[in-house]
PDB file of N, CA and C in Angstrom:
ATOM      1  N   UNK A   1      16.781 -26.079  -5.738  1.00  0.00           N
ATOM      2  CA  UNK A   1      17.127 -25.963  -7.140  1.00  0.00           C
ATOM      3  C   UNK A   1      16.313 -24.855  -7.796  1.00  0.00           C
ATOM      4  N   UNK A   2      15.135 -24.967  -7.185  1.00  0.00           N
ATOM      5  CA  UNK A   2      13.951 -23.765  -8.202  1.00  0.00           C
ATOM      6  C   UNK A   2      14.512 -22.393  -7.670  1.00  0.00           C
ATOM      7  N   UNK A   3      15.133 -22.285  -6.394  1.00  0.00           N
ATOM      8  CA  UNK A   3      15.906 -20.590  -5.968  1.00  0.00           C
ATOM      9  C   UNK A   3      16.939 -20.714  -6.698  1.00  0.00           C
ATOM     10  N   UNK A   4      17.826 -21.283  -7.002  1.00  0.00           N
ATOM     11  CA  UNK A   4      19.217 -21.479  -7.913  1.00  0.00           C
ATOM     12  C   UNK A   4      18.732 -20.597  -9.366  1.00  0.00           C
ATOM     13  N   UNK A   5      18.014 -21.735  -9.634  1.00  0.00           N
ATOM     14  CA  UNK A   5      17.151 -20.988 -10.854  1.00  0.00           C
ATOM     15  C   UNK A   5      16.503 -19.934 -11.101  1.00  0.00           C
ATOM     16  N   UNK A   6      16.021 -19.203 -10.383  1.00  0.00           N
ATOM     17  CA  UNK A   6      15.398 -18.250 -10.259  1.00  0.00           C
ATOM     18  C   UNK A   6      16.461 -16.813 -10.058  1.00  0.00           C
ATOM     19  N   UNK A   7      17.347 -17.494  -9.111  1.00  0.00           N
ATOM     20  CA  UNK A   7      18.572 -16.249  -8.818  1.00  0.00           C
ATOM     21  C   UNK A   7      19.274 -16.116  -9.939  1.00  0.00           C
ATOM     22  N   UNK A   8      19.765 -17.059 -11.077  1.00  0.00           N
ATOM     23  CA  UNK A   8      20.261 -17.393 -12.116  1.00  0.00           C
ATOM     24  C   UNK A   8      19.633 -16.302 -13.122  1.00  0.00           C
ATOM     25  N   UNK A   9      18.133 -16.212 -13.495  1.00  0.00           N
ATOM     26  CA  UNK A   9      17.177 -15.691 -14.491  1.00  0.00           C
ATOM     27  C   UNK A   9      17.374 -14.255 -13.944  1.00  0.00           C
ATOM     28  N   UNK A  10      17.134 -14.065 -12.483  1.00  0.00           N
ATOM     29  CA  UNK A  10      17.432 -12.794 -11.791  1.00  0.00           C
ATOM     30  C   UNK A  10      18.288 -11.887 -12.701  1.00  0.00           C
ATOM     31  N   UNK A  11      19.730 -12.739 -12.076  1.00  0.00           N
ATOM     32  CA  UNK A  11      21.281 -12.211 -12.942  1.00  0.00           C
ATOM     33  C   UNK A  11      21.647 -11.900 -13.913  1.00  0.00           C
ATOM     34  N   UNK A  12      20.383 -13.173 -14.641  1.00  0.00           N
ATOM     35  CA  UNK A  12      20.765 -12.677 -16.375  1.00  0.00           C
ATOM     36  C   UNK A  12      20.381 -11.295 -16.548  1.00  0.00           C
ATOM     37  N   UNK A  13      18.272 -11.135 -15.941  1.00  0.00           N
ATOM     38  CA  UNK A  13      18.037 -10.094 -16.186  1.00  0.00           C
ATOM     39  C   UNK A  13      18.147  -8.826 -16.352  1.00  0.00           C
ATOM     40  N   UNK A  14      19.401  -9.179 -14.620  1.00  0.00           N
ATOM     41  CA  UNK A  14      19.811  -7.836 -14.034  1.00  0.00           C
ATOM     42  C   UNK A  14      21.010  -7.257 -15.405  1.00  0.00           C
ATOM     43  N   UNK A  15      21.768  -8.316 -15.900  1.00  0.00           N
ATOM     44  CA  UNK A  15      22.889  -8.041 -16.552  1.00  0.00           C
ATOM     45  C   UNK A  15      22.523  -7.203 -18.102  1.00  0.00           C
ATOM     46  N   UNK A  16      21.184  -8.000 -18.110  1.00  0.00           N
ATOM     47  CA  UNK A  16      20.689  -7.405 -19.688  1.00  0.00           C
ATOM     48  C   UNK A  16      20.118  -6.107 -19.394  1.00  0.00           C
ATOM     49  N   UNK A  17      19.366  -5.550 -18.155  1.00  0.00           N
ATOM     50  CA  UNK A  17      19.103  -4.256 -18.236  1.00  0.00           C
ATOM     51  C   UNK A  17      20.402  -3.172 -18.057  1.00  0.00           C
ATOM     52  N   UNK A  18      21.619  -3.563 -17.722  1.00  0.00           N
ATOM     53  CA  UNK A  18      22.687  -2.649 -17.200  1.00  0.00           C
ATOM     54  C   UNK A  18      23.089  -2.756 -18.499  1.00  0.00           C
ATOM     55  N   UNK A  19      23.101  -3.391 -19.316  1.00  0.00           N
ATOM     56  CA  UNK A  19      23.441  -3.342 -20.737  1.00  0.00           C
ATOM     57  C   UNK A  19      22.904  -1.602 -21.100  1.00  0.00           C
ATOM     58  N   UNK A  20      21.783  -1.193 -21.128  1.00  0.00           N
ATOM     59  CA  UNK A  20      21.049  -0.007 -21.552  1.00  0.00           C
ATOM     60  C   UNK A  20      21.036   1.199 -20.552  1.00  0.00           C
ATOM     61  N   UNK A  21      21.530   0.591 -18.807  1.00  0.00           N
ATOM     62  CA  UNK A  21      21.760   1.961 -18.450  1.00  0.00           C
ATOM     63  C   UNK A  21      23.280   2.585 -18.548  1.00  0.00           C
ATOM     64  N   UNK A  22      22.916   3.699 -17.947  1.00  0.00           N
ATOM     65  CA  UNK A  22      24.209   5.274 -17.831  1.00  0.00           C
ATOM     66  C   UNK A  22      25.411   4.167 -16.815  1.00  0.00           C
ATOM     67  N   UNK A  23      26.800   4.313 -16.422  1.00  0.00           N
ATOM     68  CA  UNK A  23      27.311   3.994 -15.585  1.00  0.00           C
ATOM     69  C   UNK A  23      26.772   4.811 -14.248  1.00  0.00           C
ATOM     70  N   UNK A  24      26.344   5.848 -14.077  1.00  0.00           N
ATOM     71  CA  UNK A  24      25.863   6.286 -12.561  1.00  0.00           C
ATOM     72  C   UNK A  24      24.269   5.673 -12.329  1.00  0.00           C
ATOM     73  N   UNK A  25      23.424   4.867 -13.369  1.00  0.00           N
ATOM     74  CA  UNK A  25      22.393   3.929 -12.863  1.00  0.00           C
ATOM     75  C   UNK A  25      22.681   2.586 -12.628  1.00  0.00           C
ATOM     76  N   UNK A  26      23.823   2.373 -13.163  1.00  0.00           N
ATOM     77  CA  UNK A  26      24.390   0.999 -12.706  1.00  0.00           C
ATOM     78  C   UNK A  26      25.059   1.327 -11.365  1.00  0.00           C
ATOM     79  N   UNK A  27      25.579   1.752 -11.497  1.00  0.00           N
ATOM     80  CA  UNK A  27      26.666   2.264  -9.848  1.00  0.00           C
ATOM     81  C   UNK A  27      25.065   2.195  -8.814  1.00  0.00           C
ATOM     82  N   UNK A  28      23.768   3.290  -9.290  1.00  0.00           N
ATOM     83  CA  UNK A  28      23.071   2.966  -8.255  1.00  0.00           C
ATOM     84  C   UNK A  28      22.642   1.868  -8.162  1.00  0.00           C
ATOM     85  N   UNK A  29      22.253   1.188  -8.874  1.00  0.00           N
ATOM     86  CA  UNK A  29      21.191  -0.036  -9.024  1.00  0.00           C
ATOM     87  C   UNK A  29      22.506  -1.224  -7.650  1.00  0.00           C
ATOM     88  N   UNK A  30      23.577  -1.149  -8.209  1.00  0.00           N
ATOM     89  CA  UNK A  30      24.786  -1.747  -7.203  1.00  0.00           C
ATOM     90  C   UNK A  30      24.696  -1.124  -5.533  1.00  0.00           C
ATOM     91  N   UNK A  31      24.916  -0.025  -5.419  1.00  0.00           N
ATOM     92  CA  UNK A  31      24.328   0.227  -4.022  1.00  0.00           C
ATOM     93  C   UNK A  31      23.376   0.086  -3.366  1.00  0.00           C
ATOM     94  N   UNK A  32      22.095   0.081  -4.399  1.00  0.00           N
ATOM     95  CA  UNK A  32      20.884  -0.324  -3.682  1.00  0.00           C
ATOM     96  C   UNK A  32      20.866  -1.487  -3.259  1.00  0.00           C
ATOM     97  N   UNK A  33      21.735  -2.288  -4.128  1.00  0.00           N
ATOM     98  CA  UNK A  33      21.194  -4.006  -4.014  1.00  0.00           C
ATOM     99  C   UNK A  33      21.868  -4.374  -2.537  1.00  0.00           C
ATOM    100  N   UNK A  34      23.227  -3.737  -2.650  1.00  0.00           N
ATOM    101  CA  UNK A  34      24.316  -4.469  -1.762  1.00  0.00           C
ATOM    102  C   UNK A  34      23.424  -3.661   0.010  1.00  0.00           C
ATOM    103  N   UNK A  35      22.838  -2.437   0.155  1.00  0.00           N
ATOM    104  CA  UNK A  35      22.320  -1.771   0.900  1.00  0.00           C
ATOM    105  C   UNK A  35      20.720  -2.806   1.036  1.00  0.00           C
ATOM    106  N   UNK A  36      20.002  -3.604   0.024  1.00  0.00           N
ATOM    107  CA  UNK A  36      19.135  -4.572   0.202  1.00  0.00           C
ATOM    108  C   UNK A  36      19.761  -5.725   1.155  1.00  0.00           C
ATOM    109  N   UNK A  37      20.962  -6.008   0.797  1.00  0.00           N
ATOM    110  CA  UNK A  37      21.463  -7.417   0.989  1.00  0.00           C
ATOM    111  C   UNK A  37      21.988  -7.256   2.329  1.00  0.00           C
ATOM    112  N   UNK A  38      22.149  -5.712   2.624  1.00  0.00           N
ATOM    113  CA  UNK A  38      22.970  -5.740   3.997  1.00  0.00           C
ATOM    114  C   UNK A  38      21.865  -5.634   4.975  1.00  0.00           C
ATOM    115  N   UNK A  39      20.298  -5.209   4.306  1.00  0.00           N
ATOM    116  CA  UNK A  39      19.226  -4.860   5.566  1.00  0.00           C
ATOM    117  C   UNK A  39      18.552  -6.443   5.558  1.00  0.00           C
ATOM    118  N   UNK A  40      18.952  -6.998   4.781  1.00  0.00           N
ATOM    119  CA  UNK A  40      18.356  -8.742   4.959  1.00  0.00           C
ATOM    120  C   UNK A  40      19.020  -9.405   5.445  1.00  0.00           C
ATOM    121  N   UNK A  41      20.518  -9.189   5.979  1.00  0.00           N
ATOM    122  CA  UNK A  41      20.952  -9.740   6.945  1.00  0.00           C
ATOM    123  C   UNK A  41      20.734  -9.480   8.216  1.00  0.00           C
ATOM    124  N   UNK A  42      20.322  -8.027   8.399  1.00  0.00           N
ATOM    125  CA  UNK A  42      19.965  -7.512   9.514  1.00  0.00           C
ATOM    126  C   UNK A  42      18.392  -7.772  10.287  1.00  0.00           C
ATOM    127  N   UNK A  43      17.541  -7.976   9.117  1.00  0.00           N
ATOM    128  CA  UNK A  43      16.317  -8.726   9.474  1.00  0.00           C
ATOM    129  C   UNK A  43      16.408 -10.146   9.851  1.00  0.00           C
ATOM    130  N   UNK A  44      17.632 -10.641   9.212  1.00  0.00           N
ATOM    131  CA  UNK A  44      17.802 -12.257   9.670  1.00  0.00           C
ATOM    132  C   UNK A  44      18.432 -12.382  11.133  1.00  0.00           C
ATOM    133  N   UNK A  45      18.891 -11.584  11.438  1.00  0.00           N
ATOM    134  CA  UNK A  45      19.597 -11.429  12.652  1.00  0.00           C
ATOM    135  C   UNK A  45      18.298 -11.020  13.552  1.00  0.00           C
ATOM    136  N   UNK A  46      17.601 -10.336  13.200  1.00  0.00           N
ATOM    137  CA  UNK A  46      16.493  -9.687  13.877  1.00  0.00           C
ATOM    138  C   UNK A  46      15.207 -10.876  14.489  1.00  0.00           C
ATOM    139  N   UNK A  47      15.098 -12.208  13.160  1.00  0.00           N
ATOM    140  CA  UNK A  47      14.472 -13.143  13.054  1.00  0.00           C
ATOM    141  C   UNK A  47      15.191 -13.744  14.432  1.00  0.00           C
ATOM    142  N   UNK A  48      15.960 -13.918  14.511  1.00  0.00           N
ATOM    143  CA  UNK A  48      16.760 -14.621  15.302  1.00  0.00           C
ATOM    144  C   UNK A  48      17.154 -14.155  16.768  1.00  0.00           C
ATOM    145  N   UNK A  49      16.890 -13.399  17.021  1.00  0.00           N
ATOM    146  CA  UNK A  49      17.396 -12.534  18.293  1.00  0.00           C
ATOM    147  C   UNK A  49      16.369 -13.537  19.549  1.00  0.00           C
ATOM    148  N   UNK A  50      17.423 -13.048  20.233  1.00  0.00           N
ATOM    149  CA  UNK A  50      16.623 -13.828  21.425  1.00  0.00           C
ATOM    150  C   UNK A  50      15.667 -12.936  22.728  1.00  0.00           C
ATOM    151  N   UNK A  51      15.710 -11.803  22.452  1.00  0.00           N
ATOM    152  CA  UNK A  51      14.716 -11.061  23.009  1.00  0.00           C
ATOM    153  C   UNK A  51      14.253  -9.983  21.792  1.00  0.00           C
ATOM    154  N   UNK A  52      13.131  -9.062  22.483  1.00  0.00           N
ATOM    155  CA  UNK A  52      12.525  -8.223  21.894  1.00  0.00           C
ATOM    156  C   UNK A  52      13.368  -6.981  20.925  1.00  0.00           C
ATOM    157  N   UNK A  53      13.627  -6.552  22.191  1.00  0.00           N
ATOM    158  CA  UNK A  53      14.619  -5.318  22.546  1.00  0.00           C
ATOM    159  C   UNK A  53      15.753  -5.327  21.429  1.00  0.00           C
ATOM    160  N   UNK A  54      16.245  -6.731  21.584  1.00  0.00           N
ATOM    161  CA  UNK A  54      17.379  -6.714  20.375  1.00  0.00           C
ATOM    162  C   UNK A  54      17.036  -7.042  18.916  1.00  0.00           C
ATOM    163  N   UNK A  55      15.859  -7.512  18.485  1.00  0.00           N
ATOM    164  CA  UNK A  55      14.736  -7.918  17.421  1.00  0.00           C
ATOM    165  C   UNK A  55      14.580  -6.200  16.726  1.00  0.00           C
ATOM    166  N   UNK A  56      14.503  -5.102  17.854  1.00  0.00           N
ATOM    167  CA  UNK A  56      13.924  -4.158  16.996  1.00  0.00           C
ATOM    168  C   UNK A  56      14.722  -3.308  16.705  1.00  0.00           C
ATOM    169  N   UNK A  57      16.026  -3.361  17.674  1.00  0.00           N
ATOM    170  CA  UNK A  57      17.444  -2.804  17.174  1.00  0.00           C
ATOM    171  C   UNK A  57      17.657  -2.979  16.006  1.00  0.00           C
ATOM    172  N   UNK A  58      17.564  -4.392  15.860  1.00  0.00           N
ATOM    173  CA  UNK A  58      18.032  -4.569  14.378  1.00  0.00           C
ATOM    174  C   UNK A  58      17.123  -4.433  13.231  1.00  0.00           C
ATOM    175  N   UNK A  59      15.794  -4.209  13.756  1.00  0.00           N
ATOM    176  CA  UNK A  59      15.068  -4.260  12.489  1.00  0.00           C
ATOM    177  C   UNK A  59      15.311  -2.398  11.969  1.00  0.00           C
ATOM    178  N   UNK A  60      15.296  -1.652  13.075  1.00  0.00           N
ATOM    179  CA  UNK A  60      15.545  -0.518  13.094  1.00  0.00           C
ATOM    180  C   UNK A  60      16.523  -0.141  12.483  1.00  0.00           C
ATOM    181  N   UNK A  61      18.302  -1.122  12.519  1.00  0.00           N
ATOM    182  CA  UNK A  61      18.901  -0.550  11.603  1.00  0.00           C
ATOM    183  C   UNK A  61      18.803  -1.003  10.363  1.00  0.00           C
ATOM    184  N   UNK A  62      18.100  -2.378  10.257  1.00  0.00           N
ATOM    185  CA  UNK A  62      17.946  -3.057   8.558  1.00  0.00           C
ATOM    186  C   UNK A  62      17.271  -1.618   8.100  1.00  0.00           C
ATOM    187  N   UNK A  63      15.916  -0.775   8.163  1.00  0.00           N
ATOM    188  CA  UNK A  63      15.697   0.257   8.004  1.00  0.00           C
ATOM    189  C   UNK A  63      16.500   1.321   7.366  1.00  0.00           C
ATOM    190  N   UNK A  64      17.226   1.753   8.133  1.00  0.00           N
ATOM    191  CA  UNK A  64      18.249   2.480   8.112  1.00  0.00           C
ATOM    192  C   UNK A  64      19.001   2.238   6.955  1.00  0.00           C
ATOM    193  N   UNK A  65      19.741   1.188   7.335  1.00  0.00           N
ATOM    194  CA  UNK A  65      20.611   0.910   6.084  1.00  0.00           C
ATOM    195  C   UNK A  65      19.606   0.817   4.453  1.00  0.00           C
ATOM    196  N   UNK A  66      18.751   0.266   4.509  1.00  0.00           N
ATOM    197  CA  UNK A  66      17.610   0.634   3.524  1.00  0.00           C
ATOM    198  C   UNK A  66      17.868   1.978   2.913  1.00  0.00           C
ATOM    199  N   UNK A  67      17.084   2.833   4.225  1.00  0.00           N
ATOM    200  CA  UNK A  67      16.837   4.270   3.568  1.00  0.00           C
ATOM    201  C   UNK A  67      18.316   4.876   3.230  1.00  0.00           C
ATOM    202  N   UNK A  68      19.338   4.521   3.760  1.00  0.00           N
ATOM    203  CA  UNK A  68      20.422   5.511   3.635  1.00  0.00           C
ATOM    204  C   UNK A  68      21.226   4.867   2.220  1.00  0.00           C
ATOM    205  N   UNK A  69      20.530   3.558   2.005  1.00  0.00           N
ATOM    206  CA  UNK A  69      21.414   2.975   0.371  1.00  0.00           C
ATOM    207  C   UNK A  69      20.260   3.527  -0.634  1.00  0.00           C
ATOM    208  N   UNK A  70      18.704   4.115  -0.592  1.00  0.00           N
ATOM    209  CA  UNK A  70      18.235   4.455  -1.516  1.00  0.00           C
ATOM    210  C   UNK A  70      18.816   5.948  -1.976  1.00  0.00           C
ATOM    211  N   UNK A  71      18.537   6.857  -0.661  1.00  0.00           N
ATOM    212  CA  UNK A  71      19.467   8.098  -0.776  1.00  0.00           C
ATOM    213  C   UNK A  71      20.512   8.178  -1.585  1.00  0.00           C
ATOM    214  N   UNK A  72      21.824   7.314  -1.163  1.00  0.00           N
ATOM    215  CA  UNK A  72      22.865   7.255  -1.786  1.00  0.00           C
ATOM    216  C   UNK A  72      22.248   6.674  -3.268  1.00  0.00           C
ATOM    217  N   UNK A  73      21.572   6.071  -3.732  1.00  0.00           N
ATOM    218  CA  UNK A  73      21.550   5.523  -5.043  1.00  0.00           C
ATOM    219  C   UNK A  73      21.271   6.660  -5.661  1.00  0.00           C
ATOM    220  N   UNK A  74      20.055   7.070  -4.978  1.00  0.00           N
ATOM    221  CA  UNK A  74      19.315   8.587  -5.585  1.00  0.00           C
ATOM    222  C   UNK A  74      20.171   9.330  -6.077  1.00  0.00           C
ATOM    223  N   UNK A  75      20.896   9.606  -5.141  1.00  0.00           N
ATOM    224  CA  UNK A  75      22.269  10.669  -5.102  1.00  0.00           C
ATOM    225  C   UNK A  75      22.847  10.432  -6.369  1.00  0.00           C
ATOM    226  N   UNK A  76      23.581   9.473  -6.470  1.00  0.00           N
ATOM    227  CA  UNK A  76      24.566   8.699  -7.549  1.00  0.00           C
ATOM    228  C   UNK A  76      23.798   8.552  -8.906  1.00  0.00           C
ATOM    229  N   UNK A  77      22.695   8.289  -8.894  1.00  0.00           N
ATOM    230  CA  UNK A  77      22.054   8.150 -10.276  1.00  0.00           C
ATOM    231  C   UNK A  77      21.662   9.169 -11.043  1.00  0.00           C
ATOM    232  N   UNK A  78      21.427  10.297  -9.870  1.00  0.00           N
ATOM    233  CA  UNK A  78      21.121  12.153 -10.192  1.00  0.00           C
ATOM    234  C   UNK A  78      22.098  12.852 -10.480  1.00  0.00           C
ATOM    235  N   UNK A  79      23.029  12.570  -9.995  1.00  0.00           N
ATOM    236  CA  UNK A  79      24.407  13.856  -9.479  1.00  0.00           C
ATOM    237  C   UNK A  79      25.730  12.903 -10.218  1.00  0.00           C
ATOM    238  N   UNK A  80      25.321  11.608  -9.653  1.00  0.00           N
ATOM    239  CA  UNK A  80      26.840  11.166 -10.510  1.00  0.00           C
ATOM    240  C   UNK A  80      27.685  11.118  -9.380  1.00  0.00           C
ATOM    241  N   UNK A  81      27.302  11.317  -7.998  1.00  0.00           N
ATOM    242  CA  UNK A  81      28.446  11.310  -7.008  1.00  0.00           C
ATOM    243  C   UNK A  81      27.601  10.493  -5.989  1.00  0.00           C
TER     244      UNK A  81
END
């Protein structure tokens, strides 16, 4: 219940600061998150792996997908594209 709550206060927060940004800092702030959400599945998968080898594959691409959704945010919040 206290994560419910907490993700809840999150949402509001998130909703009241997009209130005050540009549409290309919202567009980034959206890629970053969904590029967060996709490298925390990939660490959960990573948690879970049943050998090494495949543990660092994936932590390697949670990484990845990281750096390549900040880029793109960068991109989008600078340039607008």
């Amino acid at each position: 219940m206290k994560t419910i709550s907490s993700l809840a206060v999150a949402i509001g927060l998130g909703a009241l600061a997009a209130c005050q940004q540009s549409p290309q800092e919202a567009q980034a702030d959206n890629i970053q998150a969904n590029a967060d959400n996709a490298a925390e599945a990939f660490e959960a998968a990573a948690d879970n792996a049943s050998n090494e080898v495949t543990e660092e594959i994936l932590e390697n691409q949670a990484e990845g997908i990281r750096d390549a959704g900040e880029n793109l945010a960068e991109n989008v919040a600078q340039n607008g594209r």
